[in-house]
PDB file of N, CA and C in Angstrom:
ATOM      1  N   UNK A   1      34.690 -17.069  69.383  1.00  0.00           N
ATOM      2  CA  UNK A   1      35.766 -16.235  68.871  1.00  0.00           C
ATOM      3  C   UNK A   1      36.094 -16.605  67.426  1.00  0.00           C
ATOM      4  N   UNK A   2      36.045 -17.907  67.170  1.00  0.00           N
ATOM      5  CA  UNK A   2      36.372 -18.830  65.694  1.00  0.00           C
ATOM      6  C   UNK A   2      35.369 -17.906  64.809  1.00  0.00           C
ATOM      7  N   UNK A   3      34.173 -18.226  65.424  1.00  0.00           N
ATOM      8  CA  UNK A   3      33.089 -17.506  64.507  1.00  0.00           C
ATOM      9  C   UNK A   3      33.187 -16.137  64.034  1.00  0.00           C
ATOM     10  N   UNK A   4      33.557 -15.361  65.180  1.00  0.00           N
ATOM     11  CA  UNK A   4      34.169 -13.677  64.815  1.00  0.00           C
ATOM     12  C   UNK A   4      35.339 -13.558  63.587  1.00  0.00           C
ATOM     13  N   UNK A   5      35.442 -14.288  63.855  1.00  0.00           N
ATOM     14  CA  UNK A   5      36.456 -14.226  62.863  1.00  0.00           C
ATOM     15  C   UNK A   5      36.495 -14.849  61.556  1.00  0.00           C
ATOM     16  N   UNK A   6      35.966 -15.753  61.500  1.00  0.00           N
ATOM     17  CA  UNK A   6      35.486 -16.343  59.977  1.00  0.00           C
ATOM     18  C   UNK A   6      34.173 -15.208  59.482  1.00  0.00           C
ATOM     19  N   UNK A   7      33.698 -14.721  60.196  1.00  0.00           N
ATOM     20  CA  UNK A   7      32.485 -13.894  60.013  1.00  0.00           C
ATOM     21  C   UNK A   7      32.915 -12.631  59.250  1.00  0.00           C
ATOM     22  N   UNK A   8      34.255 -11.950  60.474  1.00  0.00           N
ATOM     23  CA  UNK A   8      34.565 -11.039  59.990  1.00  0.00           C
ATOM     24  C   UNK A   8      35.390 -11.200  58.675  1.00  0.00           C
ATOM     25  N   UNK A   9      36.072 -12.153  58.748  1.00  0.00           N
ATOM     26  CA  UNK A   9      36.732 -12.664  56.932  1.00  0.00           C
ATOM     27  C   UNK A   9      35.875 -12.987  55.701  1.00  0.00           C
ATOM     28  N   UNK A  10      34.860 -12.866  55.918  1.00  0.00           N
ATOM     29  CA  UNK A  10      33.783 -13.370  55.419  1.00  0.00           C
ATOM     30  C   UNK A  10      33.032 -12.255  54.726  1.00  0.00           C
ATOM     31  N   UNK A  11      32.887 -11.026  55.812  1.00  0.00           N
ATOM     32  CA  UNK A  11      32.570  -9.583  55.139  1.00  0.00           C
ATOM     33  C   UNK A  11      33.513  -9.070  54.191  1.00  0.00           C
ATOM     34  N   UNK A  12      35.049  -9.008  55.298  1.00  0.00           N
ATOM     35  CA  UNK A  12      36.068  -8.428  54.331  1.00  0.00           C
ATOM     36  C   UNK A  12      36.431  -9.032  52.618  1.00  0.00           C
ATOM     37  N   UNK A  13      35.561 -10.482  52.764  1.00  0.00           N
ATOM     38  CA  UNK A  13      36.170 -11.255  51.317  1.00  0.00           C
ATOM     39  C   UNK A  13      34.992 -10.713  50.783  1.00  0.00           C
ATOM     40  N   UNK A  14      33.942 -10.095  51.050  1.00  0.00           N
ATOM     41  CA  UNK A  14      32.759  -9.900  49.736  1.00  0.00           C
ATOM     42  C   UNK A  14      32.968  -8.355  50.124  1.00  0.00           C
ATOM     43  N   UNK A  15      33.081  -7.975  50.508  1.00  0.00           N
ATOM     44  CA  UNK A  15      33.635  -6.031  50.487  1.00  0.00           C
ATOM     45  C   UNK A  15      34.780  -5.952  49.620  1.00  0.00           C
ATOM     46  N   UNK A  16      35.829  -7.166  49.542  1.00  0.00           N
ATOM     47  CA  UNK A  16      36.920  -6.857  48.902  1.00  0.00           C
ATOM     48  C   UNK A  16      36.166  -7.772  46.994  1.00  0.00           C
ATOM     49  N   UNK A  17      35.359  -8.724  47.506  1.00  0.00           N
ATOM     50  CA  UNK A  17      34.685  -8.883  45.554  1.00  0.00           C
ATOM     51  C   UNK A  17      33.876  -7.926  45.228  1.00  0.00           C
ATOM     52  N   UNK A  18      33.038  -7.151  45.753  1.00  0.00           N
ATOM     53  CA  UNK A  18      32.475  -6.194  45.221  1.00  0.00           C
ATOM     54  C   UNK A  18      33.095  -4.951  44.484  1.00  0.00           C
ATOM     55  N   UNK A  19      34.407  -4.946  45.572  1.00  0.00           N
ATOM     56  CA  UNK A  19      35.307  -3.294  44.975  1.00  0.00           C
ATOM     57  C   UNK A  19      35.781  -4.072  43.832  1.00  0.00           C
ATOM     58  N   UNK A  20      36.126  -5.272  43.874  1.00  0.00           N
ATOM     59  CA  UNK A  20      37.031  -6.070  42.528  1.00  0.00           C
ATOM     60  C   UNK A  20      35.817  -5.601  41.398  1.00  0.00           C
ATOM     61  N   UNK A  21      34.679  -6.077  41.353  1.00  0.00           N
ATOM     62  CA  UNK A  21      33.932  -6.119  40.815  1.00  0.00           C
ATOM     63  C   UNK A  21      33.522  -4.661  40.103  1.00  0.00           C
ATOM     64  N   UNK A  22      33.059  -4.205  40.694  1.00  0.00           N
ATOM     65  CA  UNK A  22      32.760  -2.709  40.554  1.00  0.00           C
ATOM     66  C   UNK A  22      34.251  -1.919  39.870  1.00  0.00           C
ATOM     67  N   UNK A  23      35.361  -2.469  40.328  1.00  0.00           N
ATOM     68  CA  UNK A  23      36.762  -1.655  39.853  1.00  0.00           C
ATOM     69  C   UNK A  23      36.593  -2.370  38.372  1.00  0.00           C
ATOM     70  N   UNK A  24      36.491  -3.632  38.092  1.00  0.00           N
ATOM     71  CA  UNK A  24      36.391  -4.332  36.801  1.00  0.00           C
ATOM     72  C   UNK A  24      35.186  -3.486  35.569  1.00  0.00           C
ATOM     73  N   UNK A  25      34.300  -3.039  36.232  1.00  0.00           N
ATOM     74  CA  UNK A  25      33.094  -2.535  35.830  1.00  0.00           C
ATOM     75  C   UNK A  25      33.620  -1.582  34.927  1.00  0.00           C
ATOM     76  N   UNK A  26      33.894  -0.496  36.028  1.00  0.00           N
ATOM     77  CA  UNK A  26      34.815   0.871  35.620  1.00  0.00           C
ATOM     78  C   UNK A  26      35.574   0.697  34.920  1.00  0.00           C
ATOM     79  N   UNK A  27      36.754  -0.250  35.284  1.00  0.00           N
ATOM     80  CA  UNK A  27      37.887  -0.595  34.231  1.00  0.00           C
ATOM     81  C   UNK A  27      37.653  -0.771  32.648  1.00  0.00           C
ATOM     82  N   UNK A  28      36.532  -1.669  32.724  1.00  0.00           N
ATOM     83  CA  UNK A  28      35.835  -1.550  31.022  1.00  0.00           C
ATOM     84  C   UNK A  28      35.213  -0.977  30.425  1.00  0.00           C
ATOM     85  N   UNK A  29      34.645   0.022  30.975  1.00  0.00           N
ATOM     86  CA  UNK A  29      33.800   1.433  30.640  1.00  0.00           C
ATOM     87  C   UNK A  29      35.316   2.157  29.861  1.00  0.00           C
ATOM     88  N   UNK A  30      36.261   2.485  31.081  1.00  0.00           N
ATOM     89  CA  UNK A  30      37.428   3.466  30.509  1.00  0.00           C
ATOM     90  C   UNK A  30      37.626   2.888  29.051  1.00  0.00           C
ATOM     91  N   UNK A  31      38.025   1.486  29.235  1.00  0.00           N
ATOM     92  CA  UNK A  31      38.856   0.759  27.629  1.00  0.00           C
ATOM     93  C   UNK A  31      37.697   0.858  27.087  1.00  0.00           C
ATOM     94  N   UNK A  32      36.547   0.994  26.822  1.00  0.00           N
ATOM     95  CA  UNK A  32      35.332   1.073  25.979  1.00  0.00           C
ATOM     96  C   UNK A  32      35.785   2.585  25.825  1.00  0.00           C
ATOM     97  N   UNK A  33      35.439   3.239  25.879  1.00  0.00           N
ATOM     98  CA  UNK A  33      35.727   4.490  25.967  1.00  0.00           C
ATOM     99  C   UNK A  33      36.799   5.122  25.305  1.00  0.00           C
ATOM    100  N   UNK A  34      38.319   4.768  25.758  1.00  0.00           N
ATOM    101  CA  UNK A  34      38.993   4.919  25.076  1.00  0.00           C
ATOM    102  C   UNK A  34      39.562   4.498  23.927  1.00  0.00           C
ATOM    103  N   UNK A  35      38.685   3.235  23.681  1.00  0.00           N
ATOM    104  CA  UNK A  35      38.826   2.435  22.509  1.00  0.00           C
ATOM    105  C   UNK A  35      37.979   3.563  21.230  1.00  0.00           C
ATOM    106  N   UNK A  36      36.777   3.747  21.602  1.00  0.00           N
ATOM    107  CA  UNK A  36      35.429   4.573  20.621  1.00  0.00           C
ATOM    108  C   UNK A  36      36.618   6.091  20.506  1.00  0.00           C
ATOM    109  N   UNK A  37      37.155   6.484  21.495  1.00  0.00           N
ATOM    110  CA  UNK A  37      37.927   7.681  20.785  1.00  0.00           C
ATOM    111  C   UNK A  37      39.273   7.518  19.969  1.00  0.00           C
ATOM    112  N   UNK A  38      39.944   6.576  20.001  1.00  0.00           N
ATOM    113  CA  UNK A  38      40.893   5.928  19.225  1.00  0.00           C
ATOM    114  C   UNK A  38      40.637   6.172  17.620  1.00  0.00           C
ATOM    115  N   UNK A  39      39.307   5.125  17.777  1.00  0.00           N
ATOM    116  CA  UNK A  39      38.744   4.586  16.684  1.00  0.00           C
ATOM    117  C   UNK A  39      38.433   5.663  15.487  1.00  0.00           C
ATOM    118  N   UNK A  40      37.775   6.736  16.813  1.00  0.00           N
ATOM    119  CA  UNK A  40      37.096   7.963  15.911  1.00  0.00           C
ATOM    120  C   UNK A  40      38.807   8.993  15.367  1.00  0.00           C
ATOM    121  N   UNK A  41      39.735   8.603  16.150  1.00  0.00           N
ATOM    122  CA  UNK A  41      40.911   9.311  15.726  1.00  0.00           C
ATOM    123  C   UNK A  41      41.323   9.281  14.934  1.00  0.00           C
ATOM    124  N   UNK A  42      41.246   7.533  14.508  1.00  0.00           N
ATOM    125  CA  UNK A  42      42.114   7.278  13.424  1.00  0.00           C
ATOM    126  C   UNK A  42      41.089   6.864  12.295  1.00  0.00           C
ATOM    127  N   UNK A  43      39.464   7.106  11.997  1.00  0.00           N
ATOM    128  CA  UNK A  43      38.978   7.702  11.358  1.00  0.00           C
ATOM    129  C   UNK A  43      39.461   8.717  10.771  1.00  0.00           C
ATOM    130  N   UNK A  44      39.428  10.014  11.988  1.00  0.00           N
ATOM    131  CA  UNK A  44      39.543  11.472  11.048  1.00  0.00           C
ATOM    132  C   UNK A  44      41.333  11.309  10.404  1.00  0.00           C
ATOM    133  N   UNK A  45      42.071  10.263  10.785  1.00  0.00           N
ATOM    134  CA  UNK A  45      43.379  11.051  10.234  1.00  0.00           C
ATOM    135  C   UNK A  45      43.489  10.281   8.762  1.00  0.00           C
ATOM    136  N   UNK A  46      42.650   9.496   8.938  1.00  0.00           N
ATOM    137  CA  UNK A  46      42.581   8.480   7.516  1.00  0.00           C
ATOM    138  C   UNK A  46      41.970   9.315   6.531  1.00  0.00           C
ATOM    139  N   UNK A  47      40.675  10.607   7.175  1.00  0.00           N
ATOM    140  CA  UNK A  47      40.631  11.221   6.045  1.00  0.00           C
ATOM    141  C   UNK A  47      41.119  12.050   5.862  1.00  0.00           C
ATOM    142  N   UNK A  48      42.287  12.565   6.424  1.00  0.00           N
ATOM    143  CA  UNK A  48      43.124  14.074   6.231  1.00  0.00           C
ATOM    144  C   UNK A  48      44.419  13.412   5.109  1.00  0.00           C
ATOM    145  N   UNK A  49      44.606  12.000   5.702  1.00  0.00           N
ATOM    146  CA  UNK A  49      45.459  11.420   4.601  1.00  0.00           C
ATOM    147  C   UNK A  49      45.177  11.469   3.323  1.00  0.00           C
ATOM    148  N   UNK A  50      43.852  10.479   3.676  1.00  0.00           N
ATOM    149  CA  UNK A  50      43.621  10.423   1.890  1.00  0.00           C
ATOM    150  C   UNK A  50      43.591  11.833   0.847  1.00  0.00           C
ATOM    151  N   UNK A  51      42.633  12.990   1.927  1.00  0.00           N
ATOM    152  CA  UNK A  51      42.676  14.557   1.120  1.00  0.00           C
ATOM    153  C   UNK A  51      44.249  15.184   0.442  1.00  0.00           C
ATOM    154  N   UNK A  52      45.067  14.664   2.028  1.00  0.00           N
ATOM    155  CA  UNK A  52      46.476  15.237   1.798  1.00  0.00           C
ATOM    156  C   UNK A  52      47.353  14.192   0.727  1.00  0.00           C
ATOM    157  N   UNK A  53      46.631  13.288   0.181  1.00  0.00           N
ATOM    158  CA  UNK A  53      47.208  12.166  -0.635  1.00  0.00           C
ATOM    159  C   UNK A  53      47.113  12.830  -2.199  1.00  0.00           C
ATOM    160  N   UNK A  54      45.136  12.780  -1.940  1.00  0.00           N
ATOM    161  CA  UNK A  54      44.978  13.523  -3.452  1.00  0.00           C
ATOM    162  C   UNK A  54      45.156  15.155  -3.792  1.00  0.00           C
ATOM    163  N   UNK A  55      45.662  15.808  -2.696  1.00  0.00           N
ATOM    164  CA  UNK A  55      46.161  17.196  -3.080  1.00  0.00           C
ATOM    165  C   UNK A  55      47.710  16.508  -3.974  1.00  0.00           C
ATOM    166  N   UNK A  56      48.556  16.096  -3.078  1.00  0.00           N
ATOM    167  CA  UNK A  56      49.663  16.022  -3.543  1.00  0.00           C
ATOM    168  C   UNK A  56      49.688  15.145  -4.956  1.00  0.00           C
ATOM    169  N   UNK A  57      48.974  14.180  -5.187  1.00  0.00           N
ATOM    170  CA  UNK A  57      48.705  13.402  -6.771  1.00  0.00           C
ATOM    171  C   UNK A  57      48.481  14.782  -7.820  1.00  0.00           C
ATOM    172  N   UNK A  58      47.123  15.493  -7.282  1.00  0.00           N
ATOM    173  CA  UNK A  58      46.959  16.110  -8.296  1.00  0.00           C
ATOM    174  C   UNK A  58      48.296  17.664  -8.553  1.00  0.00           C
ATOM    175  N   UNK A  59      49.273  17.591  -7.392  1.00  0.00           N
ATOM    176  CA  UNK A  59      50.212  18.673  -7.579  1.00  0.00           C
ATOM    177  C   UNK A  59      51.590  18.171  -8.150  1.00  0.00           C
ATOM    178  N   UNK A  60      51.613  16.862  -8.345  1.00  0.00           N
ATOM    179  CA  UNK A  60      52.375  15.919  -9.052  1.00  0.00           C
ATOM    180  C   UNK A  60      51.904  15.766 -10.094  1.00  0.00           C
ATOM    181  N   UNK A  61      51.038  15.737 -10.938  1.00  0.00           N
ATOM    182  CA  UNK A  61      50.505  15.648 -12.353  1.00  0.00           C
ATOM    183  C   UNK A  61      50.531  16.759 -12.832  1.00  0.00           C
ATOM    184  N   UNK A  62      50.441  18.082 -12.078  1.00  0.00           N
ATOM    185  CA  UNK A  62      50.547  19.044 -12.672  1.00  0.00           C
ATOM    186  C   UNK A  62      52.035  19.212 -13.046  1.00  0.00           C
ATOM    187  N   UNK A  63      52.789  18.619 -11.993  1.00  0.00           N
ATOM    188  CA  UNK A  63      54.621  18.822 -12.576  1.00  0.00           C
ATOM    189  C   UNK A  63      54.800  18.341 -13.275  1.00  0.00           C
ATOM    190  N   UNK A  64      54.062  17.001 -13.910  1.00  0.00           N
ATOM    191  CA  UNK A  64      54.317  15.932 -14.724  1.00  0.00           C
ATOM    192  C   UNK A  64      53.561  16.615 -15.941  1.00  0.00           C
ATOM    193  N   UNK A  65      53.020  17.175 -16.093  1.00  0.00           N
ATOM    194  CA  UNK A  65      52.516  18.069 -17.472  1.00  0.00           C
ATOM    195  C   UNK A  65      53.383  18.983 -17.694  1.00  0.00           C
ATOM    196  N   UNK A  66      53.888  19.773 -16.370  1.00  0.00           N
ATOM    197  CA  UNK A  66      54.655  20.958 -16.788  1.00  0.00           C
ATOM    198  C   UNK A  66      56.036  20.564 -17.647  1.00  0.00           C
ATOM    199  N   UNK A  67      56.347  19.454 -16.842  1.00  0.00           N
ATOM    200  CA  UNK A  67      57.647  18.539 -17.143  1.00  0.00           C
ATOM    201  C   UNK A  67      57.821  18.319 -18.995  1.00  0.00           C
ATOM    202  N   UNK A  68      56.399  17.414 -19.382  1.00  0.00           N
ATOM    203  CA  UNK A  68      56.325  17.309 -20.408  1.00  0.00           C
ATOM    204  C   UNK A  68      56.483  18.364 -21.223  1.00  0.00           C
ATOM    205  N   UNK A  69      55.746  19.388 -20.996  1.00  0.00           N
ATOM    206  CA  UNK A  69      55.519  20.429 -22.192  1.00  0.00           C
ATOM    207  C   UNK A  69      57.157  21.062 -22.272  1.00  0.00           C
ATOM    208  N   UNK A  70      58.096  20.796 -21.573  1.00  0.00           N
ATOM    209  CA  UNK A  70      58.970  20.926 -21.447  1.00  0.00           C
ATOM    210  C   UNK A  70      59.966  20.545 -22.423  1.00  0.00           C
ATOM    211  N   UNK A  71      60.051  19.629 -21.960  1.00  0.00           N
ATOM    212  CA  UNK A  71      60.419  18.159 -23.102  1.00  0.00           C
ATOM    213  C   UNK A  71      60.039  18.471 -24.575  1.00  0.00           C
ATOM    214  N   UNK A  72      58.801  18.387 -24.792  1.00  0.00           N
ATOM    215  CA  UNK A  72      58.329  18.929 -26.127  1.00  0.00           C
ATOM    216  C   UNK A  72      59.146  19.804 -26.809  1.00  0.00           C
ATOM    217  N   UNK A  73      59.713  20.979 -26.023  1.00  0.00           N
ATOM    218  CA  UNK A  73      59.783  22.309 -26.299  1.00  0.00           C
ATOM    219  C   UNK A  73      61.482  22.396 -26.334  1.00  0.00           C
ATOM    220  N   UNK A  74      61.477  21.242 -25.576  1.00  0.00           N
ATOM    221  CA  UNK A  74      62.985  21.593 -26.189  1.00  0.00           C
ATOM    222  C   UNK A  74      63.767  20.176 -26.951  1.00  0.00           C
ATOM    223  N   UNK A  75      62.887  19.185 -27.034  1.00  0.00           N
ATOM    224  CA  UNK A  75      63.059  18.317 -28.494  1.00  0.00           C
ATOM    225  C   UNK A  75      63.075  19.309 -29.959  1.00  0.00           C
ATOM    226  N   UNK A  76      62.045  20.043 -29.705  1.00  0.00           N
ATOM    227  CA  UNK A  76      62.059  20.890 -31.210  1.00  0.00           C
ATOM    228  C   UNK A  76      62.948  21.757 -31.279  1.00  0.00           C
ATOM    229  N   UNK A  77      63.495  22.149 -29.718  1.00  0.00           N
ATOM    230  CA  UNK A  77      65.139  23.591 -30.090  1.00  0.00           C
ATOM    231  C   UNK A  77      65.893  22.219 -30.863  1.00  0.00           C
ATOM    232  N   UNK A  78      66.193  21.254 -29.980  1.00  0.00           N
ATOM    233  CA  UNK A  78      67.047  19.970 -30.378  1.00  0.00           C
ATOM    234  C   UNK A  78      67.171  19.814 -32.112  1.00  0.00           C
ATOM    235  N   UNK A  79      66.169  19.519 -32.202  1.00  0.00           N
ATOM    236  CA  UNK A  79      65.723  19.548 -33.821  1.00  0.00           C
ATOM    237  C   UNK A  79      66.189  20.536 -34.902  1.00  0.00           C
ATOM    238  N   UNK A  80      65.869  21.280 -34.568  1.00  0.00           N
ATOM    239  CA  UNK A  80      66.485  22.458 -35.224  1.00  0.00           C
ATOM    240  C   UNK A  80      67.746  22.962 -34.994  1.00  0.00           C
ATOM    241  N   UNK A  81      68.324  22.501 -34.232  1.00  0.00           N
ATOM    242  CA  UNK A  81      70.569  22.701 -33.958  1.00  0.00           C
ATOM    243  C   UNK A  81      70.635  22.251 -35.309  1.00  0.00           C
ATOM    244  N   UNK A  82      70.439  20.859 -36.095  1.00  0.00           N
ATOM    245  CA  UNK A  82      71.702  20.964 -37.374  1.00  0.00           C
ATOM    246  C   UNK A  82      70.956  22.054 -38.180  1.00  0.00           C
ATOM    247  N   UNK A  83      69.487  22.515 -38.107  1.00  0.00           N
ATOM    248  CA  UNK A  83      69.120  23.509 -39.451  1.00  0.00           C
ATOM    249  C   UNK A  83      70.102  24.702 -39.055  1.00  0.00           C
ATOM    250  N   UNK A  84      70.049  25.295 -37.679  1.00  0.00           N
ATOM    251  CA  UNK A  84      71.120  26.252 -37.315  1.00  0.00           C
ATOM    252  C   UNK A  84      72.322  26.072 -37.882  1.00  0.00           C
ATOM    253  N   UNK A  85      72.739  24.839 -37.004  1.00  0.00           N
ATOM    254  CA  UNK A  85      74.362  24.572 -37.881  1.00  0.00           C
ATOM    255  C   UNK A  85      74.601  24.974 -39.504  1.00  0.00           C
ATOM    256  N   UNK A  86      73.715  24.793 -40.043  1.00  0.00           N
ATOM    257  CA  UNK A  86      73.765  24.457 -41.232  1.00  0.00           C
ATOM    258  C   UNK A  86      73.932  26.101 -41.691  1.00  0.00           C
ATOM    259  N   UNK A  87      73.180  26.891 -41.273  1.00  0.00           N
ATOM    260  CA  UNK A  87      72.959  27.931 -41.477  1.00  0.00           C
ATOM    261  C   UNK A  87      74.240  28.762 -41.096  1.00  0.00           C
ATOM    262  N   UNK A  88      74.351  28.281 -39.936  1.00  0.00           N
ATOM    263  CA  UNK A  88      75.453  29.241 -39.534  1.00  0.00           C
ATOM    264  C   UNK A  88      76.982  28.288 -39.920  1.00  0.00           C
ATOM    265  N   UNK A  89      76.902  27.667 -40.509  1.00  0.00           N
ATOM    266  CA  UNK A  89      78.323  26.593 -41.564  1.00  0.00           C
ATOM    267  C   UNK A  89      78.316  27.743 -43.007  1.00  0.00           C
ATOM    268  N   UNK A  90      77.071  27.555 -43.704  1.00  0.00           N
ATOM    269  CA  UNK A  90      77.078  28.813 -44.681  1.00  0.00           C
ATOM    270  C   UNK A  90      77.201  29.806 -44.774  1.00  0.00           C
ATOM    271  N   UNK A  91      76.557  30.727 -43.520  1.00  0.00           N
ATOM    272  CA  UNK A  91      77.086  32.044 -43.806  1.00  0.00           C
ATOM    273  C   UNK A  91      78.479  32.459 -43.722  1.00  0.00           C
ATOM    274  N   UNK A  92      79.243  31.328 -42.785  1.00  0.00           N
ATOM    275  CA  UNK A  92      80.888  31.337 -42.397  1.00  0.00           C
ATOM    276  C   UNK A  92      81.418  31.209 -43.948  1.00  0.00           C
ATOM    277  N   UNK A  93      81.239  30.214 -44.735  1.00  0.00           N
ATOM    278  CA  UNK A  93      81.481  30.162 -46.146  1.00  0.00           C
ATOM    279  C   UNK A  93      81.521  31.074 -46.698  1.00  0.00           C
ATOM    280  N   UNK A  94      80.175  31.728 -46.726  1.00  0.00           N
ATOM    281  CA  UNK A  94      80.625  32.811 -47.937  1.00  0.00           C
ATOM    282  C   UNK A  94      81.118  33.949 -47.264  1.00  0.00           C
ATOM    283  N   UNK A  95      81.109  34.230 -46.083  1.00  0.00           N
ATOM    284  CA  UNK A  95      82.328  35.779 -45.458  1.00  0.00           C
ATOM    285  C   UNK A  95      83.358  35.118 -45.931  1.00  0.00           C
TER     286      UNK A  95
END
């Protein structure tokens, strides 16, 4: 009877390492697996970044030119207020 029973504990302990085994198997296939699609994810978003990085640089330099020519354009109105003044101080004079 001893024997039936160590026998039968004996199957159930290598029926129960094999499923361990085999479940371990599987188990690292999935994390392999879901690791390689991760990987490839955050590949593609690294390059949508960088694209969506240098769209926005180069749509920022363009403001930064527009900005300037700006500046330019109205340093020289700037410039020309006292010739105005001046102009319009004289004609008040002689009316």
């Amino acid at each position: 009877m001893t024997a039936l029973v160590l026998g039968g504990a004996t199957i159930l302990g290598l029926f129960i390492t094999l499923a361990a085994w085999l479940n371990g198997r599987s188990t690292k296939k999935v994390i392999k697996e879901v690791s390689q699609q991760t990987q490839e994810l955050i590949k593609e978003e690294s390059r949508l970044t960088r694209e969506m990085t240098k769209e926005l640089i180069g749509k920022i330099s363009e403001r930064i030119d527009a900005t300037q020519e700006l500046i330019v354009k109205i340093s020289q109105q700037i410039e020309k207020i006292p010739e105005k003044t001046a102009y319009l101080l004289r004609d008040k004079g002689s009316a």
